[in-house]
Protein backbone atom coordinates (compact mmCIF):
# COMPACT_ATOMS: atom_id res chain seq x y z
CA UNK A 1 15.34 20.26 -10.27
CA UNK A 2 14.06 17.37 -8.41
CA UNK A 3 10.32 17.25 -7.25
CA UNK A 4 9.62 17.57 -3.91
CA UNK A 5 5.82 16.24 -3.56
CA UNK A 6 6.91 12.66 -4.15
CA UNK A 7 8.62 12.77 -0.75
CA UNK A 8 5.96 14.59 1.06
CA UNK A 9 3.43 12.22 -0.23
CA UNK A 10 5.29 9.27 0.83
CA UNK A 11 5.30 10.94 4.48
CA UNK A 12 1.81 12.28 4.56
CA UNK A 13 -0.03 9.14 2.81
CA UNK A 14 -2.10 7.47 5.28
CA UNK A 15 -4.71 4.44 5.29
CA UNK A 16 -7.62 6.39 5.67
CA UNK A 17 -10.08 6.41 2.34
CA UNK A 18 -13.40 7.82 1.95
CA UNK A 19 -14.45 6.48 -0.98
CA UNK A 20 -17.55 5.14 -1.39
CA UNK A 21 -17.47 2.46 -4.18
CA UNK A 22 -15.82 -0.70 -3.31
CA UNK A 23 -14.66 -0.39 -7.39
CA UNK A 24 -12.59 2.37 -6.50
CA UNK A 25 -9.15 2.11 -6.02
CA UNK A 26 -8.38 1.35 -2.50
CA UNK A 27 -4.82 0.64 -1.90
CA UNK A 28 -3.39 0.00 1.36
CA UNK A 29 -0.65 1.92 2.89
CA UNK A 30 2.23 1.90 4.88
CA UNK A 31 5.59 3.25 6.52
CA UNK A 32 8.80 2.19 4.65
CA UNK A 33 7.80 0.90 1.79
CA UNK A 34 11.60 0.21 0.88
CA UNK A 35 12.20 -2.73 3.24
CA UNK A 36 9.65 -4.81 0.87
CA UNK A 37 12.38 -3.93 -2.56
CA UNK A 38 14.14 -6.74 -3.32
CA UNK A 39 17.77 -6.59 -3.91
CA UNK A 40 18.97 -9.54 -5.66
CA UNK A 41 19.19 -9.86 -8.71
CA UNK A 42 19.23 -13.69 -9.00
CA UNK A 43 15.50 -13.14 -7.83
CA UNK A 44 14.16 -10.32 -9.65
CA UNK A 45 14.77 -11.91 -13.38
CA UNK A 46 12.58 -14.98 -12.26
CA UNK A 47 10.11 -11.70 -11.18
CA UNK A 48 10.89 -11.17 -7.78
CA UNK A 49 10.18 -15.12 -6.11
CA UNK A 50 12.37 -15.57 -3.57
CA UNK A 51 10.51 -17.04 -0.79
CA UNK A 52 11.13 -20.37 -2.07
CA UNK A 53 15.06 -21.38 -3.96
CA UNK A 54 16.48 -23.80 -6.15
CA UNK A 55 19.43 -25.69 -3.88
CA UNK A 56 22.35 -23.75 -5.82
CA UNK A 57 20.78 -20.47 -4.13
CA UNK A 58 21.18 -18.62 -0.95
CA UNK A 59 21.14 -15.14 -1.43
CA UNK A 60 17.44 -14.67 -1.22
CA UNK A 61 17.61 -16.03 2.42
CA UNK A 62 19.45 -12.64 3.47
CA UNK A 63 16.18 -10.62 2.68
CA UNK A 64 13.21 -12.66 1.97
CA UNK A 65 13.17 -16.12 3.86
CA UNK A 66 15.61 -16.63 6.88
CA UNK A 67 15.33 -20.01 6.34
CA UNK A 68 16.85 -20.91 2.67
CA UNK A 69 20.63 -19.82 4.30
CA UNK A 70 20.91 -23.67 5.99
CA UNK A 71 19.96 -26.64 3.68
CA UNK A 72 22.41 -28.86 4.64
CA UNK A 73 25.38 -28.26 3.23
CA UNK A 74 28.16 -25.91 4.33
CA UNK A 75 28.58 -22.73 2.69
CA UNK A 76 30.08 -19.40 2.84
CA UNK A 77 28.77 -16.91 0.45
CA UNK A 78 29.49 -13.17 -0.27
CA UNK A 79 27.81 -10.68 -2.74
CA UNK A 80 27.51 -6.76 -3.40
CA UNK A 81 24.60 -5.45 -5.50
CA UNK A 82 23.26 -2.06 -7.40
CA UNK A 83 19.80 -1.28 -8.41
CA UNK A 84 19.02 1.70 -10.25
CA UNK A 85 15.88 2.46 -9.01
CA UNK A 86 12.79 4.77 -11.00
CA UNK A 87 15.20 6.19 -13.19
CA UNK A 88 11.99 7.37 -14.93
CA UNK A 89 10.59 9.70 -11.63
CA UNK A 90 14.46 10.79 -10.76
CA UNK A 91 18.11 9.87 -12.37
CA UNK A 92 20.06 9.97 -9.06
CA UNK A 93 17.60 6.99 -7.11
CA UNK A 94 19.78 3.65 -6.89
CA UNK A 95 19.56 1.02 -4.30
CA UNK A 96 22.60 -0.67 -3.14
CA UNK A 97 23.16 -3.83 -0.98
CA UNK A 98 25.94 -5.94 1.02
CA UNK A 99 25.21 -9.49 2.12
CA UNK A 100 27.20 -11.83 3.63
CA UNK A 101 26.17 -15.92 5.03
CA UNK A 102 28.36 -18.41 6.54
CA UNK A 103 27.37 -21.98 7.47
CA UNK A 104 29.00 -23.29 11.13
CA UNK A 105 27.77 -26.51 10.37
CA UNK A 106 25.86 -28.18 7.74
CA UNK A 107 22.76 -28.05 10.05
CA UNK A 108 23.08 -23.75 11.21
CA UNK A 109 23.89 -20.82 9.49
CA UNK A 110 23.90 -16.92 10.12
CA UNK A 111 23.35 -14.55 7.33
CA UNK A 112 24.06 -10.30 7.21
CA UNK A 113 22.95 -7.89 4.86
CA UNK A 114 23.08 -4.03 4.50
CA UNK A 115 20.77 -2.46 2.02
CA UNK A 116 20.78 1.41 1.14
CA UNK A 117 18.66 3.23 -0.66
CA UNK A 118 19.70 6.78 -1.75
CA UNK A 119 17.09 9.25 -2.84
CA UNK A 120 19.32 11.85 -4.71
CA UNK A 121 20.00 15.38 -3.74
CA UNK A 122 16.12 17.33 -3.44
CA UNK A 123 15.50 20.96 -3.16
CA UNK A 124 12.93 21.61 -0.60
CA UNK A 125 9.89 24.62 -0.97
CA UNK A 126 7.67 25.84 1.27
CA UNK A 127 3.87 26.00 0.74
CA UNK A 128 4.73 29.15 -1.80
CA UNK A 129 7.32 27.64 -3.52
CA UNK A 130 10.06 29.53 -2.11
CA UNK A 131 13.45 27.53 -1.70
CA UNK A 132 14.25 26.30 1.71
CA UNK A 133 17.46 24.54 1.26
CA UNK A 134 18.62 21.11 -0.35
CA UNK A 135 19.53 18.09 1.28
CA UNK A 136 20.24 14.29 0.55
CA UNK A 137 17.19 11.74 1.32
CA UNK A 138 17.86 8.03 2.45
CA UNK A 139 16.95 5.21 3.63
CA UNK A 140 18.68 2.07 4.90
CA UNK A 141 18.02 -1.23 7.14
CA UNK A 142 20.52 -3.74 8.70
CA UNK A 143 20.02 -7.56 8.31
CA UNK A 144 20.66 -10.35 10.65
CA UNK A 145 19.71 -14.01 10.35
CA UNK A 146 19.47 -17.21 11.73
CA UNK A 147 18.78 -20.33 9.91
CA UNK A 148 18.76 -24.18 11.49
CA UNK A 149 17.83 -27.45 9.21
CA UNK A 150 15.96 -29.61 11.90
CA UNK A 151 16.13 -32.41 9.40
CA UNK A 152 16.98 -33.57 5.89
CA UNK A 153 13.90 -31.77 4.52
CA UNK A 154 12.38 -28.64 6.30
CA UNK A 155 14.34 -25.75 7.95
CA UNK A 156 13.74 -22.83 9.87
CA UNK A 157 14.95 -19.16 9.82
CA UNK A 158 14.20 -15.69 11.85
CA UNK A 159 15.78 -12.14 11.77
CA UNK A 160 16.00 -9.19 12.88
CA UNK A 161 16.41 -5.88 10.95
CA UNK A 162 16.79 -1.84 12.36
CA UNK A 163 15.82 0.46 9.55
CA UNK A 164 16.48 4.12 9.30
CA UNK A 165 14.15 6.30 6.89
CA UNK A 166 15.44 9.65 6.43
CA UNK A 167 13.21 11.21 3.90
CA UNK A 168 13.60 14.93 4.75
CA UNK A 169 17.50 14.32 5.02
CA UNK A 170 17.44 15.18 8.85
CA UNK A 171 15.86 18.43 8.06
CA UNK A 172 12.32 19.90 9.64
CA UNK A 173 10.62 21.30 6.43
CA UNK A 174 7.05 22.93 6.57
CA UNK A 175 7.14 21.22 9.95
CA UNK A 176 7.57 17.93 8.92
CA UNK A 177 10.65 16.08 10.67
CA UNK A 178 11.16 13.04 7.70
CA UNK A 179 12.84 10.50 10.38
CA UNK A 180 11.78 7.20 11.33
CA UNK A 181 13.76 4.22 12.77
CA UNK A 182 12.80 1.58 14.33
CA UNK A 183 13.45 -2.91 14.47
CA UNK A 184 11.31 -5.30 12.87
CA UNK A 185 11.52 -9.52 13.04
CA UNK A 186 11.19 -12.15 9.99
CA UNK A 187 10.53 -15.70 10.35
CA UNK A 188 10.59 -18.42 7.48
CA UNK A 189 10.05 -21.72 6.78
CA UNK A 190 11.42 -24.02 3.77
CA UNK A 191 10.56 -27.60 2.73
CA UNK A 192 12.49 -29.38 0.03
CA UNK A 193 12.67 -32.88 -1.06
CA UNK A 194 13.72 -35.32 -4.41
CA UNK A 195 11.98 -37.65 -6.25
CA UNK A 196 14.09 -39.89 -8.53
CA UNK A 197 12.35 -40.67 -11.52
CA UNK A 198 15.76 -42.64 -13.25
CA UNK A 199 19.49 -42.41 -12.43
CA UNK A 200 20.28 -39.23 -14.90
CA UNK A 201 16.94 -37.52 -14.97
CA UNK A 202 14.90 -36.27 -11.13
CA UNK A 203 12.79 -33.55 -9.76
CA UNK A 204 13.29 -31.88 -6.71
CA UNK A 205 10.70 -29.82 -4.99
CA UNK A 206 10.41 -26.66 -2.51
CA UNK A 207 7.47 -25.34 -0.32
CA UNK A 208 8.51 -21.70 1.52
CA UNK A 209 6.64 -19.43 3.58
CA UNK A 210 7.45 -16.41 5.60
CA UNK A 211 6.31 -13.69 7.26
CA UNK A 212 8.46 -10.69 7.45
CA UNK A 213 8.93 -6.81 8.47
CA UNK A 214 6.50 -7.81 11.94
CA UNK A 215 7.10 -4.99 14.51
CA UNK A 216 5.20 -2.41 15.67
CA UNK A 217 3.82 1.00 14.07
CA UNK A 218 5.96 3.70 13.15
CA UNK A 219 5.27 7.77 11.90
CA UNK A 220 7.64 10.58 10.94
CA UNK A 221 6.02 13.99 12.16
CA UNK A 222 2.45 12.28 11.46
CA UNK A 223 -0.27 9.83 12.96
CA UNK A 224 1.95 6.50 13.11
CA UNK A 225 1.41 3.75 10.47
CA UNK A 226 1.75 -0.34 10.24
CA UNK A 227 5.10 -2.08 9.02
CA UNK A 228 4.78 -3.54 5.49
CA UNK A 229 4.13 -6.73 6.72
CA UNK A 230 4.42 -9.30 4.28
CA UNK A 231 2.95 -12.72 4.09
CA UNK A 232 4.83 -14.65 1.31
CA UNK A 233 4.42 -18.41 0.34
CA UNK A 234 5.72 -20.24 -2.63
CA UNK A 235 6.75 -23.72 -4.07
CA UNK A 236 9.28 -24.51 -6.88
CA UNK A 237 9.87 -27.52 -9.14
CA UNK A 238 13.12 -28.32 -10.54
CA UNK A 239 13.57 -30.43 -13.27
CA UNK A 240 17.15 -32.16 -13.49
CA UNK A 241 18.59 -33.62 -16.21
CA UNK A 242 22.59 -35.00 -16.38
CA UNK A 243 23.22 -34.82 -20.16
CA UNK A 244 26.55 -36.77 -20.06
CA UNK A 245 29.32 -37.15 -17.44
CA UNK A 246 30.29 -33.25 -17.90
CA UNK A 247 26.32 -31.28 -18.52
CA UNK A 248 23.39 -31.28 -16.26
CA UNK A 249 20.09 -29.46 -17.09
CA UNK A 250 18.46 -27.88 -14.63
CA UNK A 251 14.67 -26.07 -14.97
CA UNK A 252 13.65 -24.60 -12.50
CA UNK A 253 9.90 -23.47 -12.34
CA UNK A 254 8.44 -21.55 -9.51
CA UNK A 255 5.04 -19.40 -8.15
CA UNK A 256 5.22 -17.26 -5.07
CA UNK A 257 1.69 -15.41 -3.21
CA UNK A 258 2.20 -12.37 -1.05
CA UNK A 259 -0.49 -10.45 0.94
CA UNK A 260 0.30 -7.40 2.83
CA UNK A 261 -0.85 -8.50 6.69
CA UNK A 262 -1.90 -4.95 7.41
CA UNK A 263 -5.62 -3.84 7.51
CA UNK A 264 -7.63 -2.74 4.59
CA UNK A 265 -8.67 1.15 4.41
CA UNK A 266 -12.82 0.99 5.61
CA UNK A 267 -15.52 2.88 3.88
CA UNK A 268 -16.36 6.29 6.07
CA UNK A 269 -19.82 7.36 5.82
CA UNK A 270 -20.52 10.91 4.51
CA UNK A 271 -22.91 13.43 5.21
CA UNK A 272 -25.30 15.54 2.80
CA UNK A 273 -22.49 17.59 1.47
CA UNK A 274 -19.69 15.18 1.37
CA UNK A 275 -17.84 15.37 5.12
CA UNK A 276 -16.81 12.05 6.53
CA UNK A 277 -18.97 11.66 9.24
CA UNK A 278 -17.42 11.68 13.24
CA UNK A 279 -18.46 9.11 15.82
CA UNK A 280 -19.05 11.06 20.01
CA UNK A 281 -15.10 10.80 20.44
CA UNK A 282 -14.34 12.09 17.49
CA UNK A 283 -13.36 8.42 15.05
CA UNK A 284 -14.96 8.27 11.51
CA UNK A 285 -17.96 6.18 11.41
CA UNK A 286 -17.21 3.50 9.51
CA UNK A 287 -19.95 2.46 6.42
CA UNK A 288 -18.57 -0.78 5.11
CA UNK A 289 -14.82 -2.72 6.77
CA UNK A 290 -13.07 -2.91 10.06
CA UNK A 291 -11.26 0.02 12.57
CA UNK A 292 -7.54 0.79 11.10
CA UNK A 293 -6.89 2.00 14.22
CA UNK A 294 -6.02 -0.84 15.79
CA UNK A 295 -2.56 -3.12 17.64
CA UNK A 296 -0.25 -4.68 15.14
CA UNK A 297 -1.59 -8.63 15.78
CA UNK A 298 -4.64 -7.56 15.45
CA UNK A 299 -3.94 -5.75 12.50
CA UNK A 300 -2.52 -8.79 10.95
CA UNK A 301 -5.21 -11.05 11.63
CA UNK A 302 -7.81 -8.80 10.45
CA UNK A 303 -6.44 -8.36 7.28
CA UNK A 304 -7.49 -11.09 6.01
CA UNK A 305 -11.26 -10.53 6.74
CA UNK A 306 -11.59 -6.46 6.72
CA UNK A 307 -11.90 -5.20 2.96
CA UNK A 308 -15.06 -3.38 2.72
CA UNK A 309 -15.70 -5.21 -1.08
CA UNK A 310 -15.85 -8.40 1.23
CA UNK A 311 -14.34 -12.15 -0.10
CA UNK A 312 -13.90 -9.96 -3.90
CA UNK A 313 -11.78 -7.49 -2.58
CA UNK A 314 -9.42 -9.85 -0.45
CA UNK A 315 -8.57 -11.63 -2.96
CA UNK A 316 -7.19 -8.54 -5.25
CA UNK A 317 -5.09 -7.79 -2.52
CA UNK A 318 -2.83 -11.34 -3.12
CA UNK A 319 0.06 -10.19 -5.53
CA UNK A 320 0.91 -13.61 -8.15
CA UNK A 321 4.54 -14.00 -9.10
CA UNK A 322 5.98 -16.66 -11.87
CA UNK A 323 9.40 -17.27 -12.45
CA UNK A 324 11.22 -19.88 -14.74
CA UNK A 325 15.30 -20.19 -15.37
CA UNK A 326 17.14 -22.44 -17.20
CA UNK A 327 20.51 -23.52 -16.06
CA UNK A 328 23.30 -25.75 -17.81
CA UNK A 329 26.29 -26.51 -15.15
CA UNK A 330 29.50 -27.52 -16.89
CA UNK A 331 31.74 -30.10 -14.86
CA UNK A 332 30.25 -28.90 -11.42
CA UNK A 333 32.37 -25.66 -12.47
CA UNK A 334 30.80 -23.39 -14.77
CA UNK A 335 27.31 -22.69 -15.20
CA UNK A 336 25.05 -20.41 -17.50
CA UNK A 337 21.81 -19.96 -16.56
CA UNK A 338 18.38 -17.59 -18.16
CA UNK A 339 15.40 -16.39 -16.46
CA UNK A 340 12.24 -15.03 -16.75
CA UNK A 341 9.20 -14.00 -14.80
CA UNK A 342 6.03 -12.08 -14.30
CA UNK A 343 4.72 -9.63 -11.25
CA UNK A 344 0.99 -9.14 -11.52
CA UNK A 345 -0.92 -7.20 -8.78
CA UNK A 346 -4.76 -6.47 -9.24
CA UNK A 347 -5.71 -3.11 -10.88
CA UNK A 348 -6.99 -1.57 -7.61
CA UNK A 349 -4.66 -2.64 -5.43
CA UNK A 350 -1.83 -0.80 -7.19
CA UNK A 351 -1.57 -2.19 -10.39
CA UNK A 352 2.29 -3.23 -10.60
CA UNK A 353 2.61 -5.80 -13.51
CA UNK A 354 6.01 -6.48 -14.63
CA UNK A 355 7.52 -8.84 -16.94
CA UNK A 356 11.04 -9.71 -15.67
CA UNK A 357 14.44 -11.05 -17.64
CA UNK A 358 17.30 -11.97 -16.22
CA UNK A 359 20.75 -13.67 -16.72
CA UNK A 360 23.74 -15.63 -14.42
CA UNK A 361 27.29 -16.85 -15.02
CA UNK A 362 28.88 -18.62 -12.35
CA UNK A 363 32.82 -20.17 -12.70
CA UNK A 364 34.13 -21.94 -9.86
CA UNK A 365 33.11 -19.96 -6.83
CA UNK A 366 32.37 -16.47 -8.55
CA UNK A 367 29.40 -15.41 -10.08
CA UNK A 368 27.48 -12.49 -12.30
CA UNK A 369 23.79 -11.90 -11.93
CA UNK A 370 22.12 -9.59 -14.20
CA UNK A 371 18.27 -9.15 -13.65
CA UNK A 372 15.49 -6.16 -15.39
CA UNK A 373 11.71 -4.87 -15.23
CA UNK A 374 9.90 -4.28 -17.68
CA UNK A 375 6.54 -2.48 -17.09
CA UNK A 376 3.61 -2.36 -19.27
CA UNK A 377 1.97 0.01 -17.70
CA UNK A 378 3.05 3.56 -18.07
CA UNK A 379 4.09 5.54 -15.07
CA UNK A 380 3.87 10.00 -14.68
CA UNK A 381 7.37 11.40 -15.20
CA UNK A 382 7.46 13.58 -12.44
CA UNK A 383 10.78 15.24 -13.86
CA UNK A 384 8.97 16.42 -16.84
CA UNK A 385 5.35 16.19 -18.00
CA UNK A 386 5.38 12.96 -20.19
CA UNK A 387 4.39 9.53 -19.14
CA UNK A 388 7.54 6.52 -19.46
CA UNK A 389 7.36 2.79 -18.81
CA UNK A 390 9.22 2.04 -15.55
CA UNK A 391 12.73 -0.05 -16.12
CA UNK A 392 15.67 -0.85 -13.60
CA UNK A 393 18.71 -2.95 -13.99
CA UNK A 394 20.07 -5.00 -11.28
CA UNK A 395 23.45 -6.47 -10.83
CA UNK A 396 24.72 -8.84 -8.23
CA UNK A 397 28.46 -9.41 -8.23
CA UNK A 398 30.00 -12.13 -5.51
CA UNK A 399 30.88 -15.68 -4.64
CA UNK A 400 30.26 -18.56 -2.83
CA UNK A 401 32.26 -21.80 -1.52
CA UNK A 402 30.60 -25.20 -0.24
CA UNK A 403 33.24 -27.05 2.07
């Protein structure tokens, strides 16, 4: 029987702390986590980068930046994924995800995507553990994208996206109504350029940077709560190497930064016995960091001065990504490529670190991606009372023309 709490939490879970040690964990949290999960699995076996791509890539410009869908060549793309998703908390959670891009020109394209994320079949209880019916959580969000190369070398991208959480599966349980919906905006940058080093052997290099899920706060039956908003930049380096007349070499080596744009939860002073203290209308007082409570730009801005552990603590909130893949193309046909990559986010900030594998076979305008996770760290199986590593397989199936 499926566990209820893990839904509850994920509705109830604010960004108010009152901890008083800056060595604490001190996460920050927000509504609809999902729309930060990365579908593609091109991306996740090179751990997740996708702000930045190498040239033979679009697919990461449906979710993560806007603007990697137009660099200058004309294209028309489609792909379907599937994700099982924390197979180790619950065996019916799987992700799946429809994208779609199509250049006009070589200088504008427009990208689509649907991504759903099903929850399983949960049996609800109230507060004494009595059954109050099943139902079928979910949670989905729409794509749409708009990407223009203004020259040779840097293009631009922004989006739009309306996501639907349904965590409660439309029902009112323990007075809690699960629902949230709601549009958000992206916007993303991407540099690229060559640098000829002999007539067979070059490098070409990327610089990305977006900013994405911006729009305003959101709650279910609760107080309302910011967006993941995501800052991500990244650069990648991408060795070339034509072997003879039919094999090129490609390595592609790459580093992405993200930082969650959304403030950090304060310290709240406590009194003699423990009770966060109140301010005259009826706020915490705060001990050490900024207001929460406060608009989404401002929000955003602050985040990058508001932890309470100061300069020490921002910088544990910046999640590191590496990815590498190695790619052989046969006769501008075939190609076989193997990745690799690494997720690392700081101990106290929630402690994901991930090592990533992944695998992609391409022939003529069809292609197979195959990307995993593999966690060292152990996670609580909720379905039992053991602890498992986390692990998820993700497959992309689809093709793509240039004309």
């Amino acid at each position: 029987m499926k566990k209820i709490y893990l839904i509850i939490i994920s509705i109830l879970i604010t960004n108010y702390c009152f901890s008083q040690n800056i060595d604490n964990v001190n996460t920050i949290a927000t509504t609809v986590p999902f729309l930060l999960i990365n579908p593609n699995a091109q991306s996740m076996g090179i751990g997740d980068l996708g702000v930045v791509a190498s040239s033979d890539y679009y697919e990461s410009g449906l979710t993560q930046n806007p603007a990697l869908l137009s660099r200058n060549k004309k294209v028309a793309g489609f792909k379907v994924s599937y994700k099982p998703w924390l197979r180790h908390m619950n065996s019916e959670l799987w992700i799946g995800d429809i994208g779609l891009y199509y250049s006009f020109n070589q200088k504008t394209a427009i990208g689509f995507s649907l991504n759903y994320y099903s929850i399983g079949n949960v049996d609800f209880k109230d507060i004494n553990g009595n059954s109050i019916g099943s139902a079928k959580p979910y949670e989905l969000y729409t794509n749409l994208r708009f990407a223009k190369s203004i020259t040779s070398n840097l293009s631009l991208g922004i989006g739009i996206k309306y996501f639907h959480s349904a965590l409660t599966g439309g029902k009112t349980i323990n007075g809690i109504d699960g629902t949230a919906m709601g549009f958000a905006g992206d916007i993303g940058m991407n540099y690229q350029n060559e640098i000829k080093k002999k007539d067979d052997i070059y490098w070409k290099y990327n610089f990305g940077a977006a900013i994405l899920n911006i729009g305003n706060k959101i709650g279910y039956s609760v107080e309302e709560e910011f967006l993941p908003i995501c800052l991500k930049l990244g650069t990648m380096w991408t060795f070339i190497n034509k072997l003879n007349s039919n094999t090129t070499y490609y390595l592609d080596i790459g580093y992405q930064l993200e930082k969650l744009l959304v403030p950090t939860p304060p310290i709240y002073a406590r009194d003699s016995i423990g009770y966060p203290i109140k301010n005259s209308d009826g706020s915490y007082l705060i001990l050490e960091g900024k207001d929460p409570n406060c608009s989404v730009f401002t929000g955003m801005y602050q985040s990058f001065y508001d932890a309470p552990g100061g300069f020490e603590e921002e910088i544990r909130e910046l999640l590191h990504i590496i990815g590498i893949e190695n790619r052989f193309v046969f006769k501008n046909k075939t190609s076989f490529a193997i990745r690799a990559g690494h997720l690392n986010e700081h101990k106290l900030k929630g402690d994901r670190k991930h090592i990533m594998f992944g695998l992609g076979v391409k022939y003529k305008f069809i292609y197979i991606d195959i990307g995993t996770i593999f966690s060292y760290k152990w996670d609580y199986d909720y379905q039992g009372s053991s602890f498992k590593k986390p692990f998820s397989v993700n497959l992309n199936l689809g093709f793509k023309h240039s004309f």
